[in-house]
C-alpha atoms as a PDB file:
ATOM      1  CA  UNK A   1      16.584  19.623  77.156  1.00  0.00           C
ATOM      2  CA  UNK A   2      15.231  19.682  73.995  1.00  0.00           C
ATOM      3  CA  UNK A   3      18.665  17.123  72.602  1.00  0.00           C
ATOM      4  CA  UNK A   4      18.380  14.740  75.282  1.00  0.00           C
ATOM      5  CA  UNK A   5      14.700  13.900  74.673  1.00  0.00           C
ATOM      6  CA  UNK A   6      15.434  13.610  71.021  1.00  0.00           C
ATOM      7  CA  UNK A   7      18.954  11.401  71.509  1.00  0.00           C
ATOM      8  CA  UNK A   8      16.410   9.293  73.925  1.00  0.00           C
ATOM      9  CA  UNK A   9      13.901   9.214  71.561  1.00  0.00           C
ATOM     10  CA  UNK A  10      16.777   8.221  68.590  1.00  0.00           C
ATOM     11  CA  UNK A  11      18.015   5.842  71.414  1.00  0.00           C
ATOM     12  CA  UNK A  12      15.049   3.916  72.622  1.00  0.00           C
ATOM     13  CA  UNK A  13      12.287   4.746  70.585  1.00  0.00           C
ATOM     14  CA  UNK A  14      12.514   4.955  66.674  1.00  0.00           C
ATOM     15  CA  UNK A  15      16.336   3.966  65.236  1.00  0.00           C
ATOM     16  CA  UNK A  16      16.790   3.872  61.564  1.00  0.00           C
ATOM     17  CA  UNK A  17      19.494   1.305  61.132  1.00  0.00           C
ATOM     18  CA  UNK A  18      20.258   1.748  57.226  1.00  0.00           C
ATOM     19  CA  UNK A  19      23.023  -1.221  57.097  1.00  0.00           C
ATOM     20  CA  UNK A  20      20.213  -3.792  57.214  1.00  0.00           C
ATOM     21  CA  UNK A  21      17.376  -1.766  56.047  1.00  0.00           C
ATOM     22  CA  UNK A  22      15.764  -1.956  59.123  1.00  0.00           C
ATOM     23  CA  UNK A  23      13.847   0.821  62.001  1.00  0.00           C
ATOM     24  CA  UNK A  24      14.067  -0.278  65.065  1.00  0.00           C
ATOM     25  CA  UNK A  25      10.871   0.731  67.314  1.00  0.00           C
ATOM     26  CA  UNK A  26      10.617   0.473  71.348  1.00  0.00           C
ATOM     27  CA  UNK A  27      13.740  -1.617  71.152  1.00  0.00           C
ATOM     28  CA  UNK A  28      11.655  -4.989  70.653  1.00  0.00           C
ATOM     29  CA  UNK A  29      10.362  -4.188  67.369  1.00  0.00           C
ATOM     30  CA  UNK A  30      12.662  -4.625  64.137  1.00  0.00           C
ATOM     31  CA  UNK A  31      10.961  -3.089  60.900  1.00  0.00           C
ATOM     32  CA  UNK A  32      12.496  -4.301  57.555  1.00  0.00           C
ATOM     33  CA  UNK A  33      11.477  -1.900  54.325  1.00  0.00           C
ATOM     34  CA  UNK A  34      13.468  -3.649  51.664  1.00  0.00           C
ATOM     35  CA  UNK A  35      11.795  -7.141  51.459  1.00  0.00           C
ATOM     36  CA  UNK A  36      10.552  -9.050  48.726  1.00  0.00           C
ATOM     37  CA  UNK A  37       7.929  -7.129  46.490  1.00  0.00           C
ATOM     38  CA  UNK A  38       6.301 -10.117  45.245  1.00  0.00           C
ATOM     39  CA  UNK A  39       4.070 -10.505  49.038  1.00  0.00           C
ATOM     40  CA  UNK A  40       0.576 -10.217  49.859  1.00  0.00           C
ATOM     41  CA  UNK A  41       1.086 -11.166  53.402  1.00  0.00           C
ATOM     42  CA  UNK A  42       1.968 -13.993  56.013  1.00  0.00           C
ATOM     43  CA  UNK A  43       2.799 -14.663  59.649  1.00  0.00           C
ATOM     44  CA  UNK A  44       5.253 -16.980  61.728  1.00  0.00           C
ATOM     45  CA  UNK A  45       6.384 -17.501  64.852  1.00  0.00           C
ATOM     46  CA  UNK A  46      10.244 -17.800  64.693  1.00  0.00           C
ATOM     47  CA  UNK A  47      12.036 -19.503  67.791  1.00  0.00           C
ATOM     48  CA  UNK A  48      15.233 -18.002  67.039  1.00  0.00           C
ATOM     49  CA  UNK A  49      18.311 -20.166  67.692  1.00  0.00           C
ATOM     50  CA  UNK A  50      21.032 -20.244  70.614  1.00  0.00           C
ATOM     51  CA  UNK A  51      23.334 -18.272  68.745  1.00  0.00           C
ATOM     52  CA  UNK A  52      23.285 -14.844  66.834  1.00  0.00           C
ATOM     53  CA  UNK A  53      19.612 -14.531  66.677  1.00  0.00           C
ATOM     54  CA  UNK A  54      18.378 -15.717  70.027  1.00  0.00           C
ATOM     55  CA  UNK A  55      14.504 -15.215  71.380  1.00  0.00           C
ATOM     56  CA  UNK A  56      10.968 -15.830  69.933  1.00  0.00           C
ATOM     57  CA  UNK A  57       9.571 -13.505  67.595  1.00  0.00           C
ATOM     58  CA  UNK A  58       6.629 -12.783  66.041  1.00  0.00           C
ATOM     59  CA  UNK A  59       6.832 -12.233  61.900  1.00  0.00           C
ATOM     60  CA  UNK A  60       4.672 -10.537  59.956  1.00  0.00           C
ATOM     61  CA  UNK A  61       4.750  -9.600  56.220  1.00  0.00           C
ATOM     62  CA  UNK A  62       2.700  -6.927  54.340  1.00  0.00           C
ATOM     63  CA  UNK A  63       4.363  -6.190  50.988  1.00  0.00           C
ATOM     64  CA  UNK A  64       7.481  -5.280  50.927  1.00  0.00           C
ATOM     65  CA  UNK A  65       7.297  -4.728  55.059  1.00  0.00           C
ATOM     66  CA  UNK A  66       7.995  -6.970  57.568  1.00  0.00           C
ATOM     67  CA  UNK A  67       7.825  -6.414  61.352  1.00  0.00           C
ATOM     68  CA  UNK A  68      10.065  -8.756  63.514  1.00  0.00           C
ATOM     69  CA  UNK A  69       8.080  -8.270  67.097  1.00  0.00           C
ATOM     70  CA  UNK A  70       9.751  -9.632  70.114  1.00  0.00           C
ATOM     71  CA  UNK A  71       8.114 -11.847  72.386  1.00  0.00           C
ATOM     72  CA  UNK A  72       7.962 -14.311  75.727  1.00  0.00           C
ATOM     73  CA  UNK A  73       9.999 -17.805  74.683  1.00  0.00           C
ATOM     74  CA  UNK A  74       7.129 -20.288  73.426  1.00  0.00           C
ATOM     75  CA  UNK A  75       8.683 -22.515  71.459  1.00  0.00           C
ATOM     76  CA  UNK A  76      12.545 -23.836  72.012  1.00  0.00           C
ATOM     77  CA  UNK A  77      14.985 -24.412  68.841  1.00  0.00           C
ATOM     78  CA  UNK A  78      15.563 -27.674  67.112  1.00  0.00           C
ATOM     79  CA  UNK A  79      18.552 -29.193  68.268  1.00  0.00           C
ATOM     80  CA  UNK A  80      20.473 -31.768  66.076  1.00  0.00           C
ATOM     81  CA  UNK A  81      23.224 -33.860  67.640  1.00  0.00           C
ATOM     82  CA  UNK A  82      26.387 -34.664  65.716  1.00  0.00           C
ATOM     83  CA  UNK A  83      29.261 -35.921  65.959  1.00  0.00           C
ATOM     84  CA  UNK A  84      33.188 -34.653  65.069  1.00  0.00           C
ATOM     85  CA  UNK A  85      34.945 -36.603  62.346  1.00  0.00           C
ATOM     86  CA  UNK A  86      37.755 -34.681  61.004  1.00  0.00           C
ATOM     87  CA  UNK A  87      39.119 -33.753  64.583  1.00  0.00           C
ATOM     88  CA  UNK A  88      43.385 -34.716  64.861  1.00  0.00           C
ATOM     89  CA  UNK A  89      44.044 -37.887  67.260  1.00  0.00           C
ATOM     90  CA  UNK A  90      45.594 -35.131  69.829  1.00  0.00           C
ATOM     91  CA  UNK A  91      41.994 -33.174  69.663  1.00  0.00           C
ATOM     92  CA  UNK A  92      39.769 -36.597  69.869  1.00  0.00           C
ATOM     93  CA  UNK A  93      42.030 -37.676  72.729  1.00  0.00           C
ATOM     94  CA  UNK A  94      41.323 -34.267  74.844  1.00  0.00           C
ATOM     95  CA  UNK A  95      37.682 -34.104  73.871  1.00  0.00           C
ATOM     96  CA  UNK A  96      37.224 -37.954  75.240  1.00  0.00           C
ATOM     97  CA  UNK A  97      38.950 -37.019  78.530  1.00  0.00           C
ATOM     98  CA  UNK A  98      37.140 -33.903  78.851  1.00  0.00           C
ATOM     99  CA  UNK A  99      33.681 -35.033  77.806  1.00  0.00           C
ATOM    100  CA  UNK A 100      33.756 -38.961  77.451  1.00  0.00           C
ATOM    101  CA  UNK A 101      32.405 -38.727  74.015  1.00  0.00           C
ATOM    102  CA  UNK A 102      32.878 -36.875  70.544  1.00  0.00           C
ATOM    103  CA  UNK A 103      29.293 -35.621  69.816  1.00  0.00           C
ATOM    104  CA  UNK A 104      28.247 -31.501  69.999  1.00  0.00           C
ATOM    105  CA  UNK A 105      24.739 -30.098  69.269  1.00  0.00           C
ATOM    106  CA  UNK A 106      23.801 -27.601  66.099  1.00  0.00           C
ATOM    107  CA  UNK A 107      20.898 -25.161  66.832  1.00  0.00           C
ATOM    108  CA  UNK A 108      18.383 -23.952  64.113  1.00  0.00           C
ATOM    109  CA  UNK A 109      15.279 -22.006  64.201  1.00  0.00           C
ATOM    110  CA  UNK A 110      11.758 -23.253  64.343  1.00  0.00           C
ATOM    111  CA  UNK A 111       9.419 -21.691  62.154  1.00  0.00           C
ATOM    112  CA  UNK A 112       5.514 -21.889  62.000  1.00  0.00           C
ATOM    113  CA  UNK A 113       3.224 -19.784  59.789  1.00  0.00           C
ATOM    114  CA  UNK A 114       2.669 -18.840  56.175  1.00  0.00           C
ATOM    115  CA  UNK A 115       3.189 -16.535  53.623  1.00  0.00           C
ATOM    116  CA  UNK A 116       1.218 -15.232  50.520  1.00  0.00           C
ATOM    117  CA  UNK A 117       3.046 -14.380  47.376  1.00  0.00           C
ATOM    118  CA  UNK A 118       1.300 -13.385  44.184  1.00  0.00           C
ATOM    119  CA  UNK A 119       2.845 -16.452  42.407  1.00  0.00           C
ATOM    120  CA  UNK A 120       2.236 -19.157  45.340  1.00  0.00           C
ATOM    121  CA  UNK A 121       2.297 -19.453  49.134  1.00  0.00           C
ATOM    122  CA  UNK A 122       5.105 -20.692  51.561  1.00  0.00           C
ATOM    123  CA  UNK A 123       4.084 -22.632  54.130  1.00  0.00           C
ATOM    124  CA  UNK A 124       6.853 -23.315  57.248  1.00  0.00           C
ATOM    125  CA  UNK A 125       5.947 -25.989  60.013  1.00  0.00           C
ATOM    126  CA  UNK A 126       9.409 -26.856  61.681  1.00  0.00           C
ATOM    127  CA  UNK A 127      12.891 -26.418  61.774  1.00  0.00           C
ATOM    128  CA  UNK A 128      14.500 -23.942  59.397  1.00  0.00           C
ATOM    129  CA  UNK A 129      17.801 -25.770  58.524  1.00  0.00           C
ATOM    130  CA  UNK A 130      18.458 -24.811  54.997  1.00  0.00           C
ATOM    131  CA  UNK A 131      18.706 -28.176  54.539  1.00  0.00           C
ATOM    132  CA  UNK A 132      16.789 -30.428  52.314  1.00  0.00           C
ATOM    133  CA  UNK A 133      16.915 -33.633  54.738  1.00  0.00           C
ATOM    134  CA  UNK A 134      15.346 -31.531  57.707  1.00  0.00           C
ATOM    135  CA  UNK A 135      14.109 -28.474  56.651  1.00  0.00           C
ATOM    136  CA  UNK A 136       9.989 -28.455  57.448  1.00  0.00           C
ATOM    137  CA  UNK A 137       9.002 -25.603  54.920  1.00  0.00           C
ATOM    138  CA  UNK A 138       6.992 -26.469  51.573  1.00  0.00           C
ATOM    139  CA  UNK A 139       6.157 -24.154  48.624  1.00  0.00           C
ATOM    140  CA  UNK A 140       3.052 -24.142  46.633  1.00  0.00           C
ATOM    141  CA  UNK A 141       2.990 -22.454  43.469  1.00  0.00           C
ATOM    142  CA  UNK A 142      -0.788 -21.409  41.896  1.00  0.00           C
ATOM    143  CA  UNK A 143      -1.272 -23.165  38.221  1.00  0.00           C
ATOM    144  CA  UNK A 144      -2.385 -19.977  36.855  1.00  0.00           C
ATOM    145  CA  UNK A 145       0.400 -18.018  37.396  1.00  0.00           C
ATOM    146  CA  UNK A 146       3.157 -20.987  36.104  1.00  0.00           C
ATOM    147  CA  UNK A 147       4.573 -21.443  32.718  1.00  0.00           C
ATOM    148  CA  UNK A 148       4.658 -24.260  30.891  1.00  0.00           C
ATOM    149  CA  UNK A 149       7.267 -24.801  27.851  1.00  0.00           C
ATOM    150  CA  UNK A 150       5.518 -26.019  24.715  1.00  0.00           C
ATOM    151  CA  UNK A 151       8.519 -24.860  22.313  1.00  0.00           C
ATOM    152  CA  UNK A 152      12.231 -24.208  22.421  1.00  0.00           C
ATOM    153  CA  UNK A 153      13.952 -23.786  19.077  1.00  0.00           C
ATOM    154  CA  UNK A 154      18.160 -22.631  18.422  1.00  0.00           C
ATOM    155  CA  UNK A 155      17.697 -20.403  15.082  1.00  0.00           C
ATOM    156  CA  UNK A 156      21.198 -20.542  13.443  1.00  0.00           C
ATOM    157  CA  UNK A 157      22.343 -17.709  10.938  1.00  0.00           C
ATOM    158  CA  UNK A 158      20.411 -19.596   7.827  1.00  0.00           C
ATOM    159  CA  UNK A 159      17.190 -18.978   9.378  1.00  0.00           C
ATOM    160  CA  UNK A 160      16.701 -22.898  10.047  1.00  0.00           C
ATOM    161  CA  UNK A 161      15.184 -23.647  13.436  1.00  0.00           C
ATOM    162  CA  UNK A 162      16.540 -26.852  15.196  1.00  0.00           C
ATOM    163  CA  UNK A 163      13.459 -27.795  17.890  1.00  0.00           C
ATOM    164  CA  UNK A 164      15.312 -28.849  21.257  1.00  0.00           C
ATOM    165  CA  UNK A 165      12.022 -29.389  22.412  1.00  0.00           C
ATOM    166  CA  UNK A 166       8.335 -29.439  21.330  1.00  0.00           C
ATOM    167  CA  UNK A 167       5.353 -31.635  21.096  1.00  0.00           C
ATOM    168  CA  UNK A 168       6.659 -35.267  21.148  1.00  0.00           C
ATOM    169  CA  UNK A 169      10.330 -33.691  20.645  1.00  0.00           C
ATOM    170  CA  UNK A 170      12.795 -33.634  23.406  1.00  0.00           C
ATOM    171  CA  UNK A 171      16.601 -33.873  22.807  1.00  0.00           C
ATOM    172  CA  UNK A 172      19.033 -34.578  24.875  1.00  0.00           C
ATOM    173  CA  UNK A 173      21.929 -32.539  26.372  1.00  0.00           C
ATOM    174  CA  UNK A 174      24.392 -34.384  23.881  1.00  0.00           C
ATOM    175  CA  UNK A 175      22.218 -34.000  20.598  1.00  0.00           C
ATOM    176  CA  UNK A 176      20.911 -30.182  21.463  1.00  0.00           C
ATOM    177  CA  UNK A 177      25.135 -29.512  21.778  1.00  0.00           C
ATOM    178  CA  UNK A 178      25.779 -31.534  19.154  1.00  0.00           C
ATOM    179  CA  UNK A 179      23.664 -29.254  16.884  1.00  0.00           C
ATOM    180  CA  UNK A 180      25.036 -26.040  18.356  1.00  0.00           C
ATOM    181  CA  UNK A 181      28.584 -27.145  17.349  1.00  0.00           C
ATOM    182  CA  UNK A 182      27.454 -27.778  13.540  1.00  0.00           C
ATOM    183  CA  UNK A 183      24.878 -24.605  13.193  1.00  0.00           C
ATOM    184  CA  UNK A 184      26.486 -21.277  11.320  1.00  0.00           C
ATOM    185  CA  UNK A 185      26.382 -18.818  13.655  1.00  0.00           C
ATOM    186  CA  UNK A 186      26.177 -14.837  13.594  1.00  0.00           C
ATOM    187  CA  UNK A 187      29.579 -13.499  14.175  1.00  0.00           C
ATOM    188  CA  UNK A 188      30.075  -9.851  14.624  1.00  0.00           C
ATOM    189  CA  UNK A 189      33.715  -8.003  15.503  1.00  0.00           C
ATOM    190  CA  UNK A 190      33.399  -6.295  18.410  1.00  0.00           C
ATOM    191  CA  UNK A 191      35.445  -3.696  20.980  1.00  0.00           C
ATOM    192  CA  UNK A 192      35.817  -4.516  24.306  1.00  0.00           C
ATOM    193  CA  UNK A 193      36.447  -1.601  26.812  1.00  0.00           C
ATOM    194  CA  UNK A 194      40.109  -1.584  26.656  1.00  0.00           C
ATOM    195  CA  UNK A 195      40.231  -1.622  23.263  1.00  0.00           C
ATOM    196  CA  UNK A 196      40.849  -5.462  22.267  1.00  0.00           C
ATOM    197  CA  UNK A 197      39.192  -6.839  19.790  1.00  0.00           C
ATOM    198  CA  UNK A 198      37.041  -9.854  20.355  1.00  0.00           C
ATOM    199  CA  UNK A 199      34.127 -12.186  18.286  1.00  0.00           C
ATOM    200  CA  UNK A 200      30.607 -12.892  19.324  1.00  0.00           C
ATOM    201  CA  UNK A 201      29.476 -15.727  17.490  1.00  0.00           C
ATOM    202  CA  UNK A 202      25.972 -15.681  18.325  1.00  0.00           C
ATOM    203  CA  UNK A 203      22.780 -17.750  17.485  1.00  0.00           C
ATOM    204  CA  UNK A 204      18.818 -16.925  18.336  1.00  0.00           C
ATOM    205  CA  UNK A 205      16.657 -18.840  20.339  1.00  0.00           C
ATOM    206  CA  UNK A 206      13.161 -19.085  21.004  1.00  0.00           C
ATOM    207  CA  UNK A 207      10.679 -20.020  23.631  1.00  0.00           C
ATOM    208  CA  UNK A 208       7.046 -20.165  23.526  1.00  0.00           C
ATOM    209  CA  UNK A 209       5.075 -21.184  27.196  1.00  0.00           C
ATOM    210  CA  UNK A 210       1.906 -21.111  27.802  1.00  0.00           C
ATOM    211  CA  UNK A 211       0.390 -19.589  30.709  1.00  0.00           C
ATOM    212  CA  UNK A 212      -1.075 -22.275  33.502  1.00  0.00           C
ATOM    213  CA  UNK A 213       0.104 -25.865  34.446  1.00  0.00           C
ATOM    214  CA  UNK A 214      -1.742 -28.704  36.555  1.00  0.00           C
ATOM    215  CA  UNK A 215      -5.483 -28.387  36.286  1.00  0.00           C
ATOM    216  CA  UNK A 216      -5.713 -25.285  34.451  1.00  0.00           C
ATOM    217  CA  UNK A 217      -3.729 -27.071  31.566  1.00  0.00           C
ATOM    218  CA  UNK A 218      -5.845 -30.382  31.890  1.00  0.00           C
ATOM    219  CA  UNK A 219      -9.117 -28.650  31.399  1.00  0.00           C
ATOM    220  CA  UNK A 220      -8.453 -25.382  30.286  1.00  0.00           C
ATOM    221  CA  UNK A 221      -5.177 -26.402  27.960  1.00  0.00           C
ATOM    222  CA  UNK A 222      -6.621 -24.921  24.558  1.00  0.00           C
ATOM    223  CA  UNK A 223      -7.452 -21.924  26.241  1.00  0.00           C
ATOM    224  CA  UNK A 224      -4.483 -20.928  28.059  1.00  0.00           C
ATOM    225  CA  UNK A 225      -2.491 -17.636  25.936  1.00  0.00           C
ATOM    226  CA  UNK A 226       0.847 -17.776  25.233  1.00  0.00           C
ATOM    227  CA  UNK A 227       3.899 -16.173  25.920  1.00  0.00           C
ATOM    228  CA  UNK A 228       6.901 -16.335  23.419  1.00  0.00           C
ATOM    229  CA  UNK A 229      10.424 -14.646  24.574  1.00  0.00           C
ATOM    230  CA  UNK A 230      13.131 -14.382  21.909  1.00  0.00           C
ATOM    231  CA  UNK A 231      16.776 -13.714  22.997  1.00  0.00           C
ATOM    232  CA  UNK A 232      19.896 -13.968  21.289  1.00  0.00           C
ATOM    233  CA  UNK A 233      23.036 -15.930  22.507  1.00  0.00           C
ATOM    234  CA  UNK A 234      26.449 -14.774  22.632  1.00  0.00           C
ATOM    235  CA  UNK A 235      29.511 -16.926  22.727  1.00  0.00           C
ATOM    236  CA  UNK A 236      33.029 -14.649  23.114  1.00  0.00           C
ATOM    237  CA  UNK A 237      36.132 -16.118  21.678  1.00  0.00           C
ATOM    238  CA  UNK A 238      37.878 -14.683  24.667  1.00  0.00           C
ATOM    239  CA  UNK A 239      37.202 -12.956  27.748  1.00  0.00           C
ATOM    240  CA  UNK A 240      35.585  -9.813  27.915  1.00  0.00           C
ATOM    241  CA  UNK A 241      35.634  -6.626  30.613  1.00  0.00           C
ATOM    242  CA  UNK A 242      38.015  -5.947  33.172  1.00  0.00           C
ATOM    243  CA  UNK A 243      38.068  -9.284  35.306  1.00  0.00           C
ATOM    244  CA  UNK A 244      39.756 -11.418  32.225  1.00  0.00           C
ATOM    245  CA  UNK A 245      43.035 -12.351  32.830  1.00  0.00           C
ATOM    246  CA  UNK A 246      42.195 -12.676  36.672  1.00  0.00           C
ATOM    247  CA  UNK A 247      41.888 -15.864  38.771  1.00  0.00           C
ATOM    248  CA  UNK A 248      37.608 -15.720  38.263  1.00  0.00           C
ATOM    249  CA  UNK A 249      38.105 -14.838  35.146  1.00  0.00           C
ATOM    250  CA  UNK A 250      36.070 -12.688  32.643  1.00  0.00           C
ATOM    251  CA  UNK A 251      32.920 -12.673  30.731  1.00  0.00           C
ATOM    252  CA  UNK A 252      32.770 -15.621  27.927  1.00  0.00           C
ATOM    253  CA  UNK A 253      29.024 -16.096  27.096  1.00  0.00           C
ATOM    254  CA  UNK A 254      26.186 -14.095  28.163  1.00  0.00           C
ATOM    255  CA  UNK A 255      22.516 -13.091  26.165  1.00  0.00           C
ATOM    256  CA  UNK A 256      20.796 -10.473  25.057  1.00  0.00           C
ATOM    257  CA  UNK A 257      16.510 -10.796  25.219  1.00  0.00           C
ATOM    258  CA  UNK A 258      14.484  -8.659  22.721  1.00  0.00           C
ATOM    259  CA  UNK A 259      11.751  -7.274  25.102  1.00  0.00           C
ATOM    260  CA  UNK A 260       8.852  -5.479  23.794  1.00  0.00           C
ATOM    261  CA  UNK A 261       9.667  -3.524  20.836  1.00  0.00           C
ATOM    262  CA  UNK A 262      12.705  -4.682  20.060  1.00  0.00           C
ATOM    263  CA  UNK A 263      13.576  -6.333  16.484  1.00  0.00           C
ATOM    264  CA  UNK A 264      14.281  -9.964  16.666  1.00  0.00           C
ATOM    265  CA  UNK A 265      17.429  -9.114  14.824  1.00  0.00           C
ATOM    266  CA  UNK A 266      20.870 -10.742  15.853  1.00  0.00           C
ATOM    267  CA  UNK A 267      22.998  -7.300  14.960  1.00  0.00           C
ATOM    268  CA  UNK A 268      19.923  -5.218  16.311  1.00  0.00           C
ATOM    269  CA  UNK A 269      20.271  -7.153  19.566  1.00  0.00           C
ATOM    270  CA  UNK A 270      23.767  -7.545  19.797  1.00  0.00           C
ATOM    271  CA  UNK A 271      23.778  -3.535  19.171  1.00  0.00           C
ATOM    272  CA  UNK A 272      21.851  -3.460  22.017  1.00  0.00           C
ATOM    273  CA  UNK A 273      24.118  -5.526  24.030  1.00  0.00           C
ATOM    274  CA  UNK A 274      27.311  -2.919  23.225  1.00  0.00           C
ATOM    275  CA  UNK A 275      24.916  -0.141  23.906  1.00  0.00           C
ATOM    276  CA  UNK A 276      24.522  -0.955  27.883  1.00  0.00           C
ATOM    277  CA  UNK A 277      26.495  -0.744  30.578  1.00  0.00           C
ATOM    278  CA  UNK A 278      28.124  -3.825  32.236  1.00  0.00           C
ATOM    279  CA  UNK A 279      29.616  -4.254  35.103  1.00  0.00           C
ATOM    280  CA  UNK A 280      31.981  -6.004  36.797  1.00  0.00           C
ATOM    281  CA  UNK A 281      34.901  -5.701  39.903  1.00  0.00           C
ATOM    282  CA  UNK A 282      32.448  -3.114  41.074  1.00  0.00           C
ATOM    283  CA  UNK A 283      33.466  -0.685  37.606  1.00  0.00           C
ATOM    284  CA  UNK A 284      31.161  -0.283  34.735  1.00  0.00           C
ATOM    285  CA  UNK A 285      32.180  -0.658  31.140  1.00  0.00           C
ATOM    286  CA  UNK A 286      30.852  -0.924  27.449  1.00  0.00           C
ATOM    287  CA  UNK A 287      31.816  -2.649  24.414  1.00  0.00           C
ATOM    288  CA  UNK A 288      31.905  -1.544  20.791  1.00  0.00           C
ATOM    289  CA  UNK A 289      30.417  -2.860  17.689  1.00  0.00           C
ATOM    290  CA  UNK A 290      32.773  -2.711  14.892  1.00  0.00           C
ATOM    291  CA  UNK A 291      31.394  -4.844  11.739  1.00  0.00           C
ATOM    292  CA  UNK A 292      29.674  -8.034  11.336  1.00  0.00           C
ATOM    293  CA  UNK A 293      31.833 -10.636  10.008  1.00  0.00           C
ATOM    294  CA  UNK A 294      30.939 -14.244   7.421  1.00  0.00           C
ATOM    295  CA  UNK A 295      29.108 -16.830   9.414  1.00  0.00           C
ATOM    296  CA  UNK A 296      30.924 -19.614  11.149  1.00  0.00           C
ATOM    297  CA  UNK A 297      30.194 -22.852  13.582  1.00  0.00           C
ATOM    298  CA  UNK A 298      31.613 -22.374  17.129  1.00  0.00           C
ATOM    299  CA  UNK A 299      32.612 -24.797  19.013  1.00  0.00           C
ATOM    300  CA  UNK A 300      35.359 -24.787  22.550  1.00  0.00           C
ATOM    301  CA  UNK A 301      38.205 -24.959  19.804  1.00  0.00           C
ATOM    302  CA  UNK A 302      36.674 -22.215  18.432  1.00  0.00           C
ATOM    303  CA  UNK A 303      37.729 -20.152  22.128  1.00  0.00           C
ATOM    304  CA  UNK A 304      40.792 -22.355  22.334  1.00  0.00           C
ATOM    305  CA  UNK A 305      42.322 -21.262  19.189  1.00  0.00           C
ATOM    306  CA  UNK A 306      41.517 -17.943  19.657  1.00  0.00           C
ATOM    307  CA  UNK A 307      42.773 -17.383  22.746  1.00  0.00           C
ATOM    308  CA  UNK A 308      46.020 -19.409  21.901  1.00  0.00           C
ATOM    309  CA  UNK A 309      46.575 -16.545  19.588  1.00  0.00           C
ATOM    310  CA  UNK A 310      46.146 -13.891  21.515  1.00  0.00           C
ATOM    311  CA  UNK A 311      48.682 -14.979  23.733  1.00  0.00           C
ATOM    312  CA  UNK A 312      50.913 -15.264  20.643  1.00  0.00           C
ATOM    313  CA  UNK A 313      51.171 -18.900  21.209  1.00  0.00           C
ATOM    314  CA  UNK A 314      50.900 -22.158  18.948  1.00  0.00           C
ATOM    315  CA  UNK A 315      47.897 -23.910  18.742  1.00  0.00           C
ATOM    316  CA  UNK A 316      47.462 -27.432  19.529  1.00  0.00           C
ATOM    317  CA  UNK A 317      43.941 -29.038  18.603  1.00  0.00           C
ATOM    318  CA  UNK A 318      43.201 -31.514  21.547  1.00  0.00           C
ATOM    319  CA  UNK A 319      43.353 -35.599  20.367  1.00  0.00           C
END
C-alpha cells in the first residue's frame, strides 16, 4: 500500500525531473533550481505559443528559482503571417490549388512582466520573438553598477605601452593591428599535450574602467574608483589540444588574466596558463612550459610559416 501511495505521490505530486533541472509539483507547477544567480526577483505572464510550449503561465523569479505556474488562457500568442519563397514550382503549384495562396502563420509567445537583476532590470511587454524587428522586451542597466573604459594599452616585450584608447585617444581597428604586427612580443617554447612543440608569442594588455556611467559619471565622475584588469595575450603558431587537425579546428589564440595576487608577469602568467586544465572534444589536457625564447613581432605569416613547416612543406609568403 505503502508503494502505490508513494509511486502516486512520485507520479502526481512532487517529480524531480533532473534533465531540465526542474520539480514538477501538482502537475501544473514546473520549479526550475538552476537559473540565473544574478536575480532579485520578477514576474510575467507568458502566453505560451501553439507549438511545444502551449498554455498561459504564470512566471515568477526569486534568485536562482523560478516557478512556471499553470493557468486559465488570458492572453493568445502573437501570430506573424509570412509567406514561402524558396518553395520548388511543383510545391507552389500544389500549395495554390490546395490553399489559393502561399502565406503560413509563425507563433511566438507573449510576455508581460519584469525582472530584477543586481546589475539592471528586464522589462518584457509583447511578443518574445528573439528577434530584434519584433521582439517587445527592453533592458535597463543601473549606472552604478556599469563600467566605463578610460584606458586600454598593448604592453609589448620592451615595456613600451601603445594606448589603443584613452582620453582624446582612440585608434582604429587598422592602426591598433597595425601596431600589434610591429611590437616585439614575449615568445616562450611550449609542450602541447601530445608532445608537439609549439610558440606563444604573447604581449600584455591593460584596462583601467571606472566604476559608474550616465549620471553617476556626469556628476560624480572624479569620484567614481577604478578598476584595472591586466591579462596577457597569447598567439600560437599552430594549433593547440586535441581538436587541431580537425574540420573546427584547434586552439590558436586564447588569454590568460592575472586576478588578484597574481604577478603581472608574461612567463608568470603564461606558467599559469600551462598549469590548468583545458578542455576540449569533451577531454581535458595541459600544456608544458619548456623555455622562453628571444623576442619577436608576430604577425599571420608568422602562423603561416610555421605551420607550413610543420607539415614539412615549402613556404610561400602571400603577394
Amino acid at each position: 500500500m505503502f508503494e502505490i501511495i508513494k509511486a502516486w505521490f512520485s507520479r502526481n505530486v512532487f517529480r524531480a525531473n533532473p534533465w531540465q533541472d526542474k520539480f514538477v509539483i501538482l502537475n501544473f507547477i514546473d520549479l526550475y533550481y538552476k537559473g540565473q544567480r544574478d536575480s532579485i526577483f520578477g514576474i510575467a505572464i507568458d502566453s505560451g505559443d501553439n507549438g511545444d510550449y502551449p498554455g498561459n503561465k504564470l512566471i515568477i523569479h526569486v534568485w536562482k528559482y523560478s516557478a512556471w505556474i499553470k493557468i486559465p488562457n488570458i492572453i493568445k500568442p502573437w501570430a506573424q503571417k509570412q509567406t514561402f519563397t524558396t518553395l520548388s514550382p511543383e510545391a507552389t503549384a500544389r500549395r495554390l490549388e490546395q490553399f489559393g495562396h502561399l502565406d503560413y502563420f509563425e507563433y511566438h509567445a507573449r510576455k508581460y512582466g519584469f525582472r530584477l537583476q543586481t546589475r539592471g532590470i528586464h522589462t518584457n511587454f509583447g511578443p518574445s520573438t528573439m528577434d530584434s524587428q519584433s521582439e517587445k522586451s527592453r533592458y535597463f542597466s543601473f549606472p552604478w553598477r556599469e563600467f566605463d573604459l578610460v584606458l586600454n594599452a598593448l604592453c609589448d616585450a620592451n615595456g613600451v605601452e601603445h594606448i589603443e584608447k584613452s582620453k582624446g585617444v582612440r585608434l582604429g581597428y587598422k592602426e591598433a593591428q597595425a601596431i600589434k604586427d610591429k611590437m616585439p612580443r614575449y615568445v616562450f617554447l611550449l609542450k602541447d599535450y601530445d608532445g608537439q612543440e609549439i610558440r606563444a608569442y604573447c604581449h600584455m594588455e591593460k584596462r583601467v574602467y571606472r566604476i559608474g556611467t550616465g549620471w553617476v559619471k556626469k556628476y560624480f565622475g572624479a569620484l567614481r574608483p577604478t578598476r584595472t584588469f591586466v591579462e596577457l595575450d597569447i598567439a600560437f603558431d599552430g594549433e593547440t589540444g586535441p581538436e587541431k587537425g580537425s574540420w573546427k579546428g584547434g586552439t590558436i589564440g586564447t588569454g590568460s588574466r592575472a586576478e588578484k595576487g597574481d604577478k603581472h608577469d608574461a612567463q608568470y602568467l603564461i606558467e599559469k596558463y600551462c598549469a590548468g586544465t583545458h578542455r576540449a572534444k569533451g577531454s581535458h589536457y595541459q600544456m608544458t612550459f619548456i623555455r622562453r625564447e628571444p623576442d619577436a613581432p608576430y604577425t599571420n605569416e608568422t602562423y603561416r610559416k610555421a605551420s607550413a613547416e610543420r607539415r614539412g612543406e615549402a613556404y610561400v609568403p602571400i603577394a
